[in-house]
N, C-alpha and C. Protein backbone atom coordinates (compact mmCIF):
# COMPACT_ATOMS: atom_id res chain seq x y z
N UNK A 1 -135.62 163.99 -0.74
CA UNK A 1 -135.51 165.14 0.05
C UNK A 1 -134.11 165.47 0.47
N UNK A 2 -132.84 164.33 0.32
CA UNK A 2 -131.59 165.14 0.55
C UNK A 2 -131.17 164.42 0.08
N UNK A 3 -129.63 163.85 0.21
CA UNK A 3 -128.75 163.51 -0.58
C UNK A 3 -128.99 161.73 -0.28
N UNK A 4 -129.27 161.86 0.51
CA UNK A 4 -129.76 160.29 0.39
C UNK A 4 -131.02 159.56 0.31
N UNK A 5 -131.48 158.22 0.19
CA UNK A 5 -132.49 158.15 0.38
C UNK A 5 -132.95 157.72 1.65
N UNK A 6 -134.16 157.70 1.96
CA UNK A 6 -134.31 157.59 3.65
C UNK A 6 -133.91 156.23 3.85
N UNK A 7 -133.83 155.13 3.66
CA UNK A 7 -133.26 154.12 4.14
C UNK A 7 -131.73 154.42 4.13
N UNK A 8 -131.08 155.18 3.03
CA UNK A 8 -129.63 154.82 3.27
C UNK A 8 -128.94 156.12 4.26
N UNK A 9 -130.43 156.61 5.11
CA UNK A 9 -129.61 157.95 5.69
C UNK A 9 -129.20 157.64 6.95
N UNK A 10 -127.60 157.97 7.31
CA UNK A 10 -126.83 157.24 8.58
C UNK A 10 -127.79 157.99 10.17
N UNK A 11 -127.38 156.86 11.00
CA UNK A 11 -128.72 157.32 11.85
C UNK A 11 -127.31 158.35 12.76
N UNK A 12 -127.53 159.71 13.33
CA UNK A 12 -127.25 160.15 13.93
C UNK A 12 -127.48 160.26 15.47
N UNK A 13 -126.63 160.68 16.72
CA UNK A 13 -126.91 160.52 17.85
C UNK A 13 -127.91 161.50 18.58
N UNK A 14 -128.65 161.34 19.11
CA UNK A 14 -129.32 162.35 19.37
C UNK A 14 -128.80 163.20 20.33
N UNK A 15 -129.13 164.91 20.27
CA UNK A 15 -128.06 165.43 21.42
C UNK A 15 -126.81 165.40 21.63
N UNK A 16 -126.07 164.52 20.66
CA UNK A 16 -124.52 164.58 20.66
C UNK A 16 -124.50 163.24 21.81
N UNK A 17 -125.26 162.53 22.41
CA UNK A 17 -124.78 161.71 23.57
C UNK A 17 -124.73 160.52 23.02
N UNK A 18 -124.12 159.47 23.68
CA UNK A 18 -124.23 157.73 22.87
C UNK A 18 -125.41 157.23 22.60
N UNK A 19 -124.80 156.64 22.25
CA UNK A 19 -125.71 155.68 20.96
C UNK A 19 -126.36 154.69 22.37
N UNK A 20 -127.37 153.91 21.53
CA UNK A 20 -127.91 152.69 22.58
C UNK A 20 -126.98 152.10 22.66
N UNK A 21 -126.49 151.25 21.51
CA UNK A 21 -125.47 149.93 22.03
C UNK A 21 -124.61 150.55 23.37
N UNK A 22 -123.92 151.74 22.69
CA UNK A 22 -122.76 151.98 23.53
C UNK A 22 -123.13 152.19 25.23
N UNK A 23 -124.52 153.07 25.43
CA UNK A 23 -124.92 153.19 26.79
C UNK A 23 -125.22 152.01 27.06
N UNK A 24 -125.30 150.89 26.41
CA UNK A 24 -125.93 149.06 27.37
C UNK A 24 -124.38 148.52 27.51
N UNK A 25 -123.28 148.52 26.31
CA UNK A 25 -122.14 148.43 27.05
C UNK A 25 -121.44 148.99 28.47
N UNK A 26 -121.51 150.42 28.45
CA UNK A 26 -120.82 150.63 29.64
C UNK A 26 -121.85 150.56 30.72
N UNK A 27 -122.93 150.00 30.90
CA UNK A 27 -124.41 149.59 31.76
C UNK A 27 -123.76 148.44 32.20
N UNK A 28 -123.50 147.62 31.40
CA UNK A 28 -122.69 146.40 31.19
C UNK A 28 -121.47 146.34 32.01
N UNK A 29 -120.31 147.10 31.43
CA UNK A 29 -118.96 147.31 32.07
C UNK A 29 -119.32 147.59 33.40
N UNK A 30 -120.42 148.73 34.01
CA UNK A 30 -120.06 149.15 35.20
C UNK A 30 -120.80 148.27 36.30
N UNK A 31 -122.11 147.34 35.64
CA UNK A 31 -122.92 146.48 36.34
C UNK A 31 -121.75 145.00 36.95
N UNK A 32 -120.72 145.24 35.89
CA UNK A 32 -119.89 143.97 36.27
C UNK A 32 -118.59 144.53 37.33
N UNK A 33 -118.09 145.71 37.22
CA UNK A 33 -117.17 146.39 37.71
C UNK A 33 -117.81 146.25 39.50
N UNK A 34 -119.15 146.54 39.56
CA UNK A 34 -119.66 146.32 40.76
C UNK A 34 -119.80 145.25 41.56
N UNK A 35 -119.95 143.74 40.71
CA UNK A 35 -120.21 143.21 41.11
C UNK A 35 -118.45 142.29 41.38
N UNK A 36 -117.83 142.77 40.62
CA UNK A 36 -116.22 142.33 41.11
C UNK A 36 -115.90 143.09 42.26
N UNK A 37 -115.82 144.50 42.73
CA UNK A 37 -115.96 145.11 43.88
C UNK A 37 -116.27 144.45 44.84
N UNK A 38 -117.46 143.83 45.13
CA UNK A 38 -117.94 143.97 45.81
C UNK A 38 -118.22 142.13 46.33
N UNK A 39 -117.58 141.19 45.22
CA UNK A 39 -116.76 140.61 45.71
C UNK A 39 -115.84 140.46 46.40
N UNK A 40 -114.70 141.15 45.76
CA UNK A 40 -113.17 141.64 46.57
C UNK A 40 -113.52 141.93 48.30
N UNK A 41 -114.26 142.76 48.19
CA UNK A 41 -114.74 143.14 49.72
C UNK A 41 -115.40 142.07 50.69
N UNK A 42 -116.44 141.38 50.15
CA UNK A 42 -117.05 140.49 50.77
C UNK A 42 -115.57 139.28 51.23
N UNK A 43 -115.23 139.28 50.07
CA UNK A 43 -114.00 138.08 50.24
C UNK A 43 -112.78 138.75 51.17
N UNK A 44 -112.84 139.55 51.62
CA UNK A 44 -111.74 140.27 52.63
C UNK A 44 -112.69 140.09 54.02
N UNK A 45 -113.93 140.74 54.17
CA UNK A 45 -114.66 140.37 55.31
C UNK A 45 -114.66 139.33 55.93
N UNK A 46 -114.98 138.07 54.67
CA UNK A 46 -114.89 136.95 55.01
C UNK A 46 -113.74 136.38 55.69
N UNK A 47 -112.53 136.95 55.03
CA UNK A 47 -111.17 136.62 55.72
C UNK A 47 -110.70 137.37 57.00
N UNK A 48 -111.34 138.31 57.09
CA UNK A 48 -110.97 138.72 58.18
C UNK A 48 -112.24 138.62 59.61
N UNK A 49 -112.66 137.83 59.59
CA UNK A 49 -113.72 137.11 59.98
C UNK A 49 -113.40 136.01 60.64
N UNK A 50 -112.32 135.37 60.06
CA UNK A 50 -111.62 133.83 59.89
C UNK A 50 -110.37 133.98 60.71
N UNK A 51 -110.05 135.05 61.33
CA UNK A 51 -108.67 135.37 61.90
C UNK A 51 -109.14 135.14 62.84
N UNK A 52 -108.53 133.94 63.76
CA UNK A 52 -108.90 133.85 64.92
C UNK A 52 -108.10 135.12 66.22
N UNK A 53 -108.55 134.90 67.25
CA UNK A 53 -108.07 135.93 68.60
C UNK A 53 -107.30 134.93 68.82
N UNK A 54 -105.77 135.86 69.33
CA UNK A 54 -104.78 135.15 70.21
C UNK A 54 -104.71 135.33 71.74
N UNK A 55 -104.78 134.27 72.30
CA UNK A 55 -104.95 134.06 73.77
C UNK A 55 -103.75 134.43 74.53
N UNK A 56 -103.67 134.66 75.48
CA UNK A 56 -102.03 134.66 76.21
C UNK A 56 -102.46 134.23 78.05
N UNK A 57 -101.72 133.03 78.05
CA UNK A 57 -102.43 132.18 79.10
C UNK A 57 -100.47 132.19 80.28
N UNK A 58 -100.37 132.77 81.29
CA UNK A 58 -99.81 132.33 81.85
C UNK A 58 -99.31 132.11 83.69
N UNK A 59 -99.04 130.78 84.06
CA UNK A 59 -99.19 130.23 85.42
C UNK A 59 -98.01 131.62 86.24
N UNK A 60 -98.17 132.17 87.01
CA UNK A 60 -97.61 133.24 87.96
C UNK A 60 -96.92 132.59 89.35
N UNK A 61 -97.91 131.67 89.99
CA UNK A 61 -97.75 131.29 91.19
C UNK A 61 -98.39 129.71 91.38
N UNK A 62 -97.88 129.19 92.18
CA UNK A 62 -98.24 127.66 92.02
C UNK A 62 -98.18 127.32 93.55
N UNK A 63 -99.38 126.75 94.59
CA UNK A 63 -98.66 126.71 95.99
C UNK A 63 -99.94 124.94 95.82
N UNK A 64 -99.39 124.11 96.89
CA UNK A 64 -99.93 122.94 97.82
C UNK A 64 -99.20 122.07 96.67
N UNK A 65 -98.39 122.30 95.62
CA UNK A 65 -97.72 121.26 94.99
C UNK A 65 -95.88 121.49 95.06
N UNK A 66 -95.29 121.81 96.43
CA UNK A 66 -94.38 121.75 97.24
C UNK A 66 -93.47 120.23 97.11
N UNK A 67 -92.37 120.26 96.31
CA UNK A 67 -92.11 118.54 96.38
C UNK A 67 -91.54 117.99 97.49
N UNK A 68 -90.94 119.11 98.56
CA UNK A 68 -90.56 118.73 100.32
C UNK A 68 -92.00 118.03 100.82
N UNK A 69 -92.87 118.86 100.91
CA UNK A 69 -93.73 118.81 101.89
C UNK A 69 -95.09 118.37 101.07
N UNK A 70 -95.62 119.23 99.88
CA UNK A 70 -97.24 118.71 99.68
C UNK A 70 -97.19 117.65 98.98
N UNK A 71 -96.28 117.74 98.16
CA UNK A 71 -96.42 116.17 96.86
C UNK A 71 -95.70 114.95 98.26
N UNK A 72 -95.18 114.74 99.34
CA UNK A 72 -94.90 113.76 100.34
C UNK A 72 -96.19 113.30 100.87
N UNK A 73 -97.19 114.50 101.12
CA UNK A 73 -98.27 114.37 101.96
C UNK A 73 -99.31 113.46 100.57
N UNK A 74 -99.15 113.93 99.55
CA UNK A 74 -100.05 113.41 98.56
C UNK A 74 -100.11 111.95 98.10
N UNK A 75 -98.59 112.02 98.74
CA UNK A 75 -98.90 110.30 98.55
C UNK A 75 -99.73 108.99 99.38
N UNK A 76 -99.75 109.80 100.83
CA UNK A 76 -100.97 109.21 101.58
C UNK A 76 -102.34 109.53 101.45
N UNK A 77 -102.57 111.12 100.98
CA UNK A 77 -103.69 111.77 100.86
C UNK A 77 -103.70 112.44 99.69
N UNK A 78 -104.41 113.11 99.98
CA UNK A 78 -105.24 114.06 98.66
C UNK A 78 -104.36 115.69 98.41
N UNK A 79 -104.23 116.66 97.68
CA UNK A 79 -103.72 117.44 97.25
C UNK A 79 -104.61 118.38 97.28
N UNK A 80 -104.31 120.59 97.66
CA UNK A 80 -105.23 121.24 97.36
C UNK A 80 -104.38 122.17 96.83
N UNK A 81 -103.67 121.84 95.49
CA UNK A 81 -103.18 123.35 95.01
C UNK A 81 -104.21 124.19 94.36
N UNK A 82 -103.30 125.39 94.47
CA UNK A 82 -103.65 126.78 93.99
C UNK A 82 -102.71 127.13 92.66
N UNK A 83 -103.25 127.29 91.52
CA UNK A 83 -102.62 128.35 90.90
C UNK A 83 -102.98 129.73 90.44
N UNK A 84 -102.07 130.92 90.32
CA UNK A 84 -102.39 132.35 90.16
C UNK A 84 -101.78 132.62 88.47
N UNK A 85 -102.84 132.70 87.80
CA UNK A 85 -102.47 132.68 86.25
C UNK A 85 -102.90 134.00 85.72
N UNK A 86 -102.44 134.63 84.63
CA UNK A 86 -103.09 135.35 83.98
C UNK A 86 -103.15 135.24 82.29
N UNK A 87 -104.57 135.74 82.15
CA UNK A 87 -105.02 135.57 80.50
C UNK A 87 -105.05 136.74 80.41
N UNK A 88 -104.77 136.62 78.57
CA UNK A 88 -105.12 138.30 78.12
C UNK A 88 -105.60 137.61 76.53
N UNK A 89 -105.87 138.51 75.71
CA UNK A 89 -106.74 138.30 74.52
C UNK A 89 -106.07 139.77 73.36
N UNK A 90 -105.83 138.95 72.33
CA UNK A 90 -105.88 140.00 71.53
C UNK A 90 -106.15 139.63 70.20
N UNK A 91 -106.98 140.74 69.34
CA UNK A 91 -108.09 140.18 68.35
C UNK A 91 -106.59 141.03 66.73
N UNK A 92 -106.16 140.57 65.95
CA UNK A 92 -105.88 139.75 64.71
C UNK A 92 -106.70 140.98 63.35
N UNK A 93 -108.04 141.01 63.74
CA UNK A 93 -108.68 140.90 62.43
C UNK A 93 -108.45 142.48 62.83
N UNK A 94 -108.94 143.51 61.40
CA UNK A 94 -108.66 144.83 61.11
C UNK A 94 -110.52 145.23 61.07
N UNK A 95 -111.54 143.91 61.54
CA UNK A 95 -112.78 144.21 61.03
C UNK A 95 -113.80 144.03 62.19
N UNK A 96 -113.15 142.81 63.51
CA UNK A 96 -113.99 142.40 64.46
C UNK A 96 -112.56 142.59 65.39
N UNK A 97 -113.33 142.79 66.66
CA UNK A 97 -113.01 142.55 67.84
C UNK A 97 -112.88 141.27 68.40
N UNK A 98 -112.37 141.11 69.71
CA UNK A 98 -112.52 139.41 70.41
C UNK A 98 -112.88 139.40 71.74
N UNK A 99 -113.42 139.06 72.01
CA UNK A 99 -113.99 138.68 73.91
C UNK A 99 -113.40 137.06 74.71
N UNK A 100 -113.40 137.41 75.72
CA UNK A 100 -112.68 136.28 77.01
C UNK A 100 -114.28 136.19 77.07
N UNK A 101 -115.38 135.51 77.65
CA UNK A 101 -117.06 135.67 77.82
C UNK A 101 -117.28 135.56 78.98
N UNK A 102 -118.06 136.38 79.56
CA UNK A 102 -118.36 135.71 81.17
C UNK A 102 -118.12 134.44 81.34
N UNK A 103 -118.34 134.08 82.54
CA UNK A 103 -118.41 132.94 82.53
C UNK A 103 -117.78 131.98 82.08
N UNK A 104 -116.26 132.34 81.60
CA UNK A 104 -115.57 131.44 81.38
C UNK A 104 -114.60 130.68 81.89
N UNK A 105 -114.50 129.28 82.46
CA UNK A 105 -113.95 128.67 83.37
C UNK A 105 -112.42 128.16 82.39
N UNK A 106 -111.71 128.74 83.75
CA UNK A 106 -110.36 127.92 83.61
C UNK A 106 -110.22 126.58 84.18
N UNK A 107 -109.26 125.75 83.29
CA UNK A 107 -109.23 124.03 84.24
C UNK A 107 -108.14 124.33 83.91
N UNK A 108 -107.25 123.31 85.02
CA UNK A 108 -105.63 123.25 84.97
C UNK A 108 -105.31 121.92 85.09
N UNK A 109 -104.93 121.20 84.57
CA UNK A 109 -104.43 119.53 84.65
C UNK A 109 -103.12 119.23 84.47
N UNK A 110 -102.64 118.23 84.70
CA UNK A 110 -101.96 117.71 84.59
C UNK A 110 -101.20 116.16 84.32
N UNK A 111 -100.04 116.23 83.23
CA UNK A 111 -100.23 115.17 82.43
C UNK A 111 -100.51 114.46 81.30
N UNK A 112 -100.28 113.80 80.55
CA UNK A 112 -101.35 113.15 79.47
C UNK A 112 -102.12 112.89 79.87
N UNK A 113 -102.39 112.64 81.05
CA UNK A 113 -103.42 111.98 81.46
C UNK A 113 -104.75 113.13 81.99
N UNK A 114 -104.09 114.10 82.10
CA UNK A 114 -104.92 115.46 82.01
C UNK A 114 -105.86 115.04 83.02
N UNK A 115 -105.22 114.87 84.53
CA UNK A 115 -105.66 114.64 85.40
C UNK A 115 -106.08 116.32 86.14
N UNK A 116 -107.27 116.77 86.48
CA UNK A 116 -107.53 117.76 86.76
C UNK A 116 -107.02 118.56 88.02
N UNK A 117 -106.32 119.83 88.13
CA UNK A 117 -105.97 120.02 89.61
C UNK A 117 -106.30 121.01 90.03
N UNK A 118 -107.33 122.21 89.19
CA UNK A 118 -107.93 123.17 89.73
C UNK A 118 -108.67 123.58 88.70
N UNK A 119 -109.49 124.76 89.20
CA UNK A 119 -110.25 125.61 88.23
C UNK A 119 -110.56 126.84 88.90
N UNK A 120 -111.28 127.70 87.93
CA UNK A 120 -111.27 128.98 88.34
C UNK A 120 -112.09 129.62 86.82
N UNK A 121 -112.46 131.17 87.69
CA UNK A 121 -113.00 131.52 86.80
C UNK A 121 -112.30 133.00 85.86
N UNK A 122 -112.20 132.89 84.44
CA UNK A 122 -111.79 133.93 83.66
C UNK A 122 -112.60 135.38 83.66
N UNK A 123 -111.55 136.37 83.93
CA UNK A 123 -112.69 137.55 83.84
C UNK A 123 -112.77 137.43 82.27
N UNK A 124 -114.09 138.32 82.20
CA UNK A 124 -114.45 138.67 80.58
C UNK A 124 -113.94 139.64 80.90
N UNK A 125 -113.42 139.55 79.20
CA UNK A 125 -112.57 141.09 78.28
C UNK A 125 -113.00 141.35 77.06
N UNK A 126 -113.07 141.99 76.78
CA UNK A 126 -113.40 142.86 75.50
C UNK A 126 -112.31 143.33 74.75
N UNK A 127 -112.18 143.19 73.44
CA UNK A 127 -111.08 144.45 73.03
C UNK A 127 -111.55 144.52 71.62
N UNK A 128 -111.42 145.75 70.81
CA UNK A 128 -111.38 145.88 69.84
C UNK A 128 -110.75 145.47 68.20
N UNK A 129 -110.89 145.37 66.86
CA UNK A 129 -110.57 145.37 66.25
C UNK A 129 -108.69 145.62 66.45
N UNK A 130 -107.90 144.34 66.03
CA UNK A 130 -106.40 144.55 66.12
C UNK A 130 -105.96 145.16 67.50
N UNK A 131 -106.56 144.69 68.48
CA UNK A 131 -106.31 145.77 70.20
C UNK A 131 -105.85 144.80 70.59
N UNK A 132 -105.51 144.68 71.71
CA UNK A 132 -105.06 143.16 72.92
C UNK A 132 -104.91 143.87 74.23
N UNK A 133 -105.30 143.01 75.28
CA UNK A 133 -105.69 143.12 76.15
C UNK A 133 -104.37 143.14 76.80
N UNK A 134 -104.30 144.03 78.40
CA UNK A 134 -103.17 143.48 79.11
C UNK A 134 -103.14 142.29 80.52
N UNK A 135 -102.25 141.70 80.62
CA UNK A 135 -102.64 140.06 81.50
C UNK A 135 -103.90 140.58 82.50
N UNK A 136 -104.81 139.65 82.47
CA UNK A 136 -106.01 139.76 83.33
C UNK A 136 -105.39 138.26 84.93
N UNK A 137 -105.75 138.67 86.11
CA UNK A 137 -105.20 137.60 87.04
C UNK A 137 -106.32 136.87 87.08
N UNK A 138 -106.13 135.66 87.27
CA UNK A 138 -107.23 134.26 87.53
C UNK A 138 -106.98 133.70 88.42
N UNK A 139 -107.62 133.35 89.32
CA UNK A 139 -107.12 132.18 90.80
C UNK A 139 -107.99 131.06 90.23
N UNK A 140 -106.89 129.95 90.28
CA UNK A 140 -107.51 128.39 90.35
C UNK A 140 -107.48 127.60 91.18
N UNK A 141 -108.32 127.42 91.78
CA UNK A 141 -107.94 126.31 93.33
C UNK A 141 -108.42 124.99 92.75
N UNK A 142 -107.98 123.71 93.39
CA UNK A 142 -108.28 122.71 93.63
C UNK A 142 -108.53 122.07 94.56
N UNK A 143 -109.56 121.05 95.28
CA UNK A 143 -109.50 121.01 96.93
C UNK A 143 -109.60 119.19 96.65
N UNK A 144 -108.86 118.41 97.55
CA UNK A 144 -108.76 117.25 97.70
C UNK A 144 -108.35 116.48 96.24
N UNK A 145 -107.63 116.57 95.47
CA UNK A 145 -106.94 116.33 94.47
C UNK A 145 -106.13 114.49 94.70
N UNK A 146 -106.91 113.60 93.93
CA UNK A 146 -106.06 112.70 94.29
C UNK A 146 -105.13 112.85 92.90
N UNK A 147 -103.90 112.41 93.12
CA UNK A 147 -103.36 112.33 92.22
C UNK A 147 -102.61 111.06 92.12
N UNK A 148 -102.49 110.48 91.07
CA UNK A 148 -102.02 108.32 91.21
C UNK A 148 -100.30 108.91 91.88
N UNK A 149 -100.25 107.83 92.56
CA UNK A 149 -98.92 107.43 93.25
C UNK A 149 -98.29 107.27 92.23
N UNK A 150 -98.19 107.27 90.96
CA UNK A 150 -96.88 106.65 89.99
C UNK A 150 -96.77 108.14 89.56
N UNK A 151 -97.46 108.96 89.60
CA UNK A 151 -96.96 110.65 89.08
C UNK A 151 -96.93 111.14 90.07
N UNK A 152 -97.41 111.05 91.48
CA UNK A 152 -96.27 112.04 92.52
C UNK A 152 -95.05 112.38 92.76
N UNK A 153 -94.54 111.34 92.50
CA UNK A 153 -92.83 110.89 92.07
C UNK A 153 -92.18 112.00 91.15
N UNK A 154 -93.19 111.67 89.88
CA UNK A 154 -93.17 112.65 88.34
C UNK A 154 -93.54 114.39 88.53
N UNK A 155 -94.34 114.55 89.11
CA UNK A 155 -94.71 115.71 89.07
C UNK A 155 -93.90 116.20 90.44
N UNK A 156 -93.41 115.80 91.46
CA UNK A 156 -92.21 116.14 92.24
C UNK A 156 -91.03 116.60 91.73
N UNK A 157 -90.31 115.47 90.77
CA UNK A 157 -89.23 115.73 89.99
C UNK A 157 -89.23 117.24 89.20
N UNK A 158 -90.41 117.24 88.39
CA UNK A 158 -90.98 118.31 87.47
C UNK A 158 -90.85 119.45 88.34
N UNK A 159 -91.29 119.78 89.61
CA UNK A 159 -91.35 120.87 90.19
C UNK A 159 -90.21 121.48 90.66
N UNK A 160 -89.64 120.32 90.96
CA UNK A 160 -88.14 120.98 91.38
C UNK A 160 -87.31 120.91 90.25
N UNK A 161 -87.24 120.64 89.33
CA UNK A 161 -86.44 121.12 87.91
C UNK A 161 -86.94 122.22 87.14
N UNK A 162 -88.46 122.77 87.49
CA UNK A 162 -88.95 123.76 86.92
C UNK A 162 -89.48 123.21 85.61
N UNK A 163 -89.51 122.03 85.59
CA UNK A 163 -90.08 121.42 84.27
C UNK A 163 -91.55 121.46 83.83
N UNK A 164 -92.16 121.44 85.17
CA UNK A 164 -93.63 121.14 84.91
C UNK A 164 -94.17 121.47 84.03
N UNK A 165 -94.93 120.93 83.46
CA UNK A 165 -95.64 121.34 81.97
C UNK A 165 -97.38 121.08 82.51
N UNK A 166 -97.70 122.40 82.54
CA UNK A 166 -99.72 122.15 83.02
C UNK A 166 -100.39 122.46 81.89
N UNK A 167 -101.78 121.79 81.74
CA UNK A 167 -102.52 121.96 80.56
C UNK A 167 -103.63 122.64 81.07
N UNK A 168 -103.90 123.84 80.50
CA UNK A 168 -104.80 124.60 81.05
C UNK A 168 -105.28 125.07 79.94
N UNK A 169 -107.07 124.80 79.77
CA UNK A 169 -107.77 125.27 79.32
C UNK A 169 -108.97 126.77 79.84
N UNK A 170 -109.47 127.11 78.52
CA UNK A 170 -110.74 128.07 78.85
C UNK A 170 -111.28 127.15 78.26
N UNK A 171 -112.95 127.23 78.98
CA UNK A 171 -114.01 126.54 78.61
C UNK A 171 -115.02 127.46 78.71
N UNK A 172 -115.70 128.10 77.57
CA UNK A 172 -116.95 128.51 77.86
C UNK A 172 -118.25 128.23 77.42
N UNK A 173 -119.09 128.81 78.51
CA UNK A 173 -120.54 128.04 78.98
C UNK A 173 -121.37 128.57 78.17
N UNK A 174 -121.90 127.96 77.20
CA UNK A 174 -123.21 128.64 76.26
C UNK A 174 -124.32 127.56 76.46
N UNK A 175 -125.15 128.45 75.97
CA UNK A 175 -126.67 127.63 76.04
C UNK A 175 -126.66 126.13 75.51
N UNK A 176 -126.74 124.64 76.40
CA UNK A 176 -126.61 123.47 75.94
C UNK A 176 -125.58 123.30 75.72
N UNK A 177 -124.17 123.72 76.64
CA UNK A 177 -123.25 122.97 76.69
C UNK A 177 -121.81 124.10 76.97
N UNK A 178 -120.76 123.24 76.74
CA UNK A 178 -119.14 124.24 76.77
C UNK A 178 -118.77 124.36 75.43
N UNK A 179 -117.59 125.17 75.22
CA UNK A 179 -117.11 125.11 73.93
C UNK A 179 -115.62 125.63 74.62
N UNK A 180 -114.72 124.28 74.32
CA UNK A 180 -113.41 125.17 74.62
C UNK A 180 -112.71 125.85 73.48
N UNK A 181 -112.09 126.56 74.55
CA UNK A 181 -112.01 127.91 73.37
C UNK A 181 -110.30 128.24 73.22
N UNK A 182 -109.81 127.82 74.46
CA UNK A 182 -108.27 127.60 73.92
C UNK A 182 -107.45 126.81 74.55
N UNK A 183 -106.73 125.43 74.10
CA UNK A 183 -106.04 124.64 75.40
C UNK A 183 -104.34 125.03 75.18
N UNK A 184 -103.73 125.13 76.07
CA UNK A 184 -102.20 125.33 76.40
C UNK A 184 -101.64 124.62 77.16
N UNK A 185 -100.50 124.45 77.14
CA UNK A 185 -99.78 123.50 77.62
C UNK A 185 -98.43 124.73 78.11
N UNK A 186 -98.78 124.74 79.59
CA UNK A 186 -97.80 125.92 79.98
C UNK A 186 -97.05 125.37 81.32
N UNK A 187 -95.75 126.46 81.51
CA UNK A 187 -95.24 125.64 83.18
C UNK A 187 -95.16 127.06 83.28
N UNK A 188 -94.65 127.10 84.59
CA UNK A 188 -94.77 127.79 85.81
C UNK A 188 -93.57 128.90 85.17
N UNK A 189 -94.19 129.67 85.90
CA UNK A 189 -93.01 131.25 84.44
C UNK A 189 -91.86 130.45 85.85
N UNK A 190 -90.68 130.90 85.22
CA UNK A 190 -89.08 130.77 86.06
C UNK A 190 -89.15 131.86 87.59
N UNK A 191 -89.76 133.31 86.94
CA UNK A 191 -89.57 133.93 88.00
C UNK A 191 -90.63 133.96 88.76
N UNK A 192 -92.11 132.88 88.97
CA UNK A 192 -92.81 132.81 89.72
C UNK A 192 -92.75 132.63 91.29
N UNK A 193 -92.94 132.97 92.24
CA UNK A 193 -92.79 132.41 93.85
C UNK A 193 -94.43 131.94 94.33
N UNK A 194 -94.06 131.06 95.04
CA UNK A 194 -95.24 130.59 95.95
C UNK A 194 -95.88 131.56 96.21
N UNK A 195 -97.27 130.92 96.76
CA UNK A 195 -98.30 131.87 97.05
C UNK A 195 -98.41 131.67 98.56
């Protein structure tokens, strides 16, 4: 019936559109194109997920640790400083935000020995994706504070050189337990005054 015979007649496309193979290739190309996408993305979420929030923790005011008068008295008795600190928070990632949480307690110690000398409580903050917060104030009191006779001496010296170095953590309270959430090792800003 034409110039060929029916087995040797070339198969044409139907409609002018591709062929099978070619539509399961680019089925192919674009089923994989998606699934590299969408990798890439997941693997950026993931990383930006992983960026932790930066804290900003610092002591303002420092009063009952006086090296005239309260660290003299401490060596017969007990100690009740106060410190006036402020935290702020700022969140890193381009995808999540970061929170300070209710309920989150400040401790202030001192020492290696991370002998405790107040606490207090952190306001919660909120901030958005790459935002930061501006200093939030915290009061930490301590009441009857013994502190060993071989660091009254030490932490006297420290105060009046401006040396002091305090370790102050956030600790927050979740269901079955704490989780601290950032420890620092800070002294007393230079231009702080008693409270």
């Amino acid at each position: 019936m034409g110039a060929y015979p029916e087995e040797d007649q070339p198969v044409l496309p139907r409609h002018g559109g591709l062929s099978r193979e070619r539509r399961q290739c680019l089925c192919c190309w674009f089923f994989w194109l998606t699934i590299c996408v969408s990798l890439v993305i997941l693997t950026w979420y993931g990383d930006q997920s992983n960026i932790p929030p930066d804290y900003s923790i610092a002591i303002t005011a420092v009063s009952g640790l006086d090296p005239a008068t309260d660290l003299q008295k401490g060596r017969q008795g007990l100690l009740s400083p106060a410190f006036n600190l402020t935290v702020g928070i700022a969140s890193g990632s381009r995808v999540y935000g970061a929170c300070i949480e209710p309920h989150t307690a400040v401790k202030v110690s001192y020492s290696y020995l991370r002998i405790p000398l107040a606490s207090g409580t952190a306001p919660a903050i909120c901030v958005g994706p790459l935002e930061s917060s501006g200093p939030r104030p915290v009061a930490a009191r301590g009441r009857d504070v013994a502190v060993p006779g071989f660091l009254v001496d030490t932490l006297a010296e420290e105060m009046r050189s401006g040396e002091a170095m305090f370790q102050v953590q956030l600790i927050e309270g979740r269901r079955g337990g704490w989780r601290y959430v950032e420890t620092r090792w800070v002294k007393v800003e230079a231009s702080a005054a008693s409270l």
